[in-house]
C-alpha atoms as a PDB file:
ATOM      1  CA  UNK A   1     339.102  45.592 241.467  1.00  0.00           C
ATOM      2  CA  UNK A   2     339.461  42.233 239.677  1.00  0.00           C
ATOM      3  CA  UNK A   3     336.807  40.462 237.388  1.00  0.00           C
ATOM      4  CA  UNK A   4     335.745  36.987 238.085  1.00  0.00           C
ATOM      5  CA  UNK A   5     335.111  34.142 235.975  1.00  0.00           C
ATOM      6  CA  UNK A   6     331.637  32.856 236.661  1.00  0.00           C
ATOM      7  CA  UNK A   7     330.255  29.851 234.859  1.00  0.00           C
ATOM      8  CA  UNK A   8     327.274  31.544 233.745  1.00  0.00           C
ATOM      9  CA  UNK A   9     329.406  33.770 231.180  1.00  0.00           C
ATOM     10  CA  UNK A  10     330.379  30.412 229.498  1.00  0.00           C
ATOM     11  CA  UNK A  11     329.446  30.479 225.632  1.00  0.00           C
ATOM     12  CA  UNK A  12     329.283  26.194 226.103  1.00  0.00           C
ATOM     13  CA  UNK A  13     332.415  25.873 223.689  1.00  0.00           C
ATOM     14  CA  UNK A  14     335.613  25.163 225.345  1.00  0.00           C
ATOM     15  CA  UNK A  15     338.181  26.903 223.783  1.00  0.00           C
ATOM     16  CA  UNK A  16     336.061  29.745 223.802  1.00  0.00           C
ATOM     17  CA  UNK A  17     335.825  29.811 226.687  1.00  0.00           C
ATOM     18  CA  UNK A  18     339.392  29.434 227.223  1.00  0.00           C
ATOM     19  CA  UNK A  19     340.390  32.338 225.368  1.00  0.00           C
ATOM     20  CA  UNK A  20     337.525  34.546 227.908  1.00  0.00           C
ATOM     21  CA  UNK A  21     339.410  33.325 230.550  1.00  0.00           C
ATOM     22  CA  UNK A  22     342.711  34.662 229.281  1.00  0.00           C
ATOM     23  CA  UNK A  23     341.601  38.316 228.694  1.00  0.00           C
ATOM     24  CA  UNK A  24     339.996  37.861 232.319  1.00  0.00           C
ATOM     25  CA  UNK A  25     343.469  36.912 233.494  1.00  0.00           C
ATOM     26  CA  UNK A  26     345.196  39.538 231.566  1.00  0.00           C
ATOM     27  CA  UNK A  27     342.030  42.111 232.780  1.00  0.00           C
ATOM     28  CA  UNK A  28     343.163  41.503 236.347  1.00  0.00           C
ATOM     29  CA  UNK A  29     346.796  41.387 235.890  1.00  0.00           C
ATOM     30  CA  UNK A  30     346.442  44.754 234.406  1.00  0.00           C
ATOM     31  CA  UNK A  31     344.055  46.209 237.787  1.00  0.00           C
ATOM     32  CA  UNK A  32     346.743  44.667 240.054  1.00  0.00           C
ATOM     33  CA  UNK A  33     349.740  46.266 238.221  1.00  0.00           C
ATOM     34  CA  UNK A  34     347.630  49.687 238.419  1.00  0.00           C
ATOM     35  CA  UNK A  35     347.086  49.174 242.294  1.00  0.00           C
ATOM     36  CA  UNK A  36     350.822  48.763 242.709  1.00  0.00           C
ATOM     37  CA  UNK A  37     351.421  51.722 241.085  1.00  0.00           C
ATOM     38  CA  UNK A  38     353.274  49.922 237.817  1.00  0.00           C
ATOM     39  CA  UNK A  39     350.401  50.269 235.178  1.00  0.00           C
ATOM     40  CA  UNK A  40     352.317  52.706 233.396  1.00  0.00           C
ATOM     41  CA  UNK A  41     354.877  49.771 232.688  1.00  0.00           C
ATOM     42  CA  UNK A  42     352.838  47.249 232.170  1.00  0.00           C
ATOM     43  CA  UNK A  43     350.330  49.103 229.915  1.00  0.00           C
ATOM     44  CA  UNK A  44     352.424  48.411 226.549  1.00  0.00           C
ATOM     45  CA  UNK A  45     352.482  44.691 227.160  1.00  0.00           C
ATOM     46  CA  UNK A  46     348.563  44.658 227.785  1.00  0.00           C
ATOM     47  CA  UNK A  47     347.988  46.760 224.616  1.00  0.00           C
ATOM     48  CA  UNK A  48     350.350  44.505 222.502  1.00  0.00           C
ATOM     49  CA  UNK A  49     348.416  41.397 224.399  1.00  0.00           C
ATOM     50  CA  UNK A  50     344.943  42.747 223.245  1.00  0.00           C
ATOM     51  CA  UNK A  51     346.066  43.836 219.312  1.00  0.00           C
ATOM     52  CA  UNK A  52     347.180  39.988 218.720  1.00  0.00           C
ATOM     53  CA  UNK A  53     344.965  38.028 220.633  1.00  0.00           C
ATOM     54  CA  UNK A  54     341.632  39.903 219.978  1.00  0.00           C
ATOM     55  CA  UNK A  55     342.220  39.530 216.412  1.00  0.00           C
ATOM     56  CA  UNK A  56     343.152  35.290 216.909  1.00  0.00           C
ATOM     57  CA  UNK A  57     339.763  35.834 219.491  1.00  0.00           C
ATOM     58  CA  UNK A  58     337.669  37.221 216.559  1.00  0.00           C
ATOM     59  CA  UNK A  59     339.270  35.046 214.099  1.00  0.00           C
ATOM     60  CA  UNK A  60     338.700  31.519 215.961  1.00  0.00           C
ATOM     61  CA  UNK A  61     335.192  33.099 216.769  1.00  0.00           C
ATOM     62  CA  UNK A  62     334.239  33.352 213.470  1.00  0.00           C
ATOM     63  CA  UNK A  63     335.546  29.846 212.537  1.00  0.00           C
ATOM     64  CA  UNK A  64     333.229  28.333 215.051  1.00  0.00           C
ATOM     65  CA  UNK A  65     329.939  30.385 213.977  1.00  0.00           C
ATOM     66  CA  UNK A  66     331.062  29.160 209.844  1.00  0.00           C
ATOM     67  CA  UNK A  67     331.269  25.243 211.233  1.00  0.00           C
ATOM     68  CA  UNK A  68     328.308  25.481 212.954  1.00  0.00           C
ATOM     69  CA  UNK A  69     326.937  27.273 210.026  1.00  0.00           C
ATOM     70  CA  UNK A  70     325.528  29.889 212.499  1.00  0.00           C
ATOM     71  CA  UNK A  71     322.230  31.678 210.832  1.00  0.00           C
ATOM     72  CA  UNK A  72     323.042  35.302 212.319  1.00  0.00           C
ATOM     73  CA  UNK A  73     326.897  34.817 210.792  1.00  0.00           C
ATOM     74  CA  UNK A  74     326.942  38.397 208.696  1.00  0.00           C
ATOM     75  CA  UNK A  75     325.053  40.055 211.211  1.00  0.00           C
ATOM     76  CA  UNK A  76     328.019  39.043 213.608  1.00  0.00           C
ATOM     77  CA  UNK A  77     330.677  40.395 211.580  1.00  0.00           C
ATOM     78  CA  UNK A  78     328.879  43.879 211.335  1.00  0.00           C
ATOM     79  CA  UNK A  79     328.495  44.203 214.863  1.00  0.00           C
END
């Protein structure tokens, strides 16, 4: 089962985007290592992979939605 990138899940801001693209990469890297029977080794990796680069993700987020002076800002970070 992989996940596919589809142009209508674009936020409109590149690097974004980018970063979506990455965990979809790293989504399907992860189903393919479980269908090959080597999740178990690759599931360390993927959780070390998520724990930095969800917290850069959130952090360049949140830089974005303070230069565009977004309105719904603290609402964000609650959520």
């Amino acid at each position: 089962m992989s996940i596919a990138w589809t142009p209508n899940l674009s936020v409109g801001v590149e690097h974004i985007d980018d970063q979506h693209k990455i965990w979809f990469e790293k989504a399907n890297a992860l189903f393919e290592a479980g269908k090959e029977k080597r999740a178990k080794e690759y599931i360390k990796t993927m959780l070390d992979f998520l724990d930095e680069y969800t917290k850069k993700h959130f952090k360049d987020e949140e830089a974005f939605m303070v230069e565009i002076r977004y309105p719904e800002l603290e609402a964000q970070k609650k959520a």
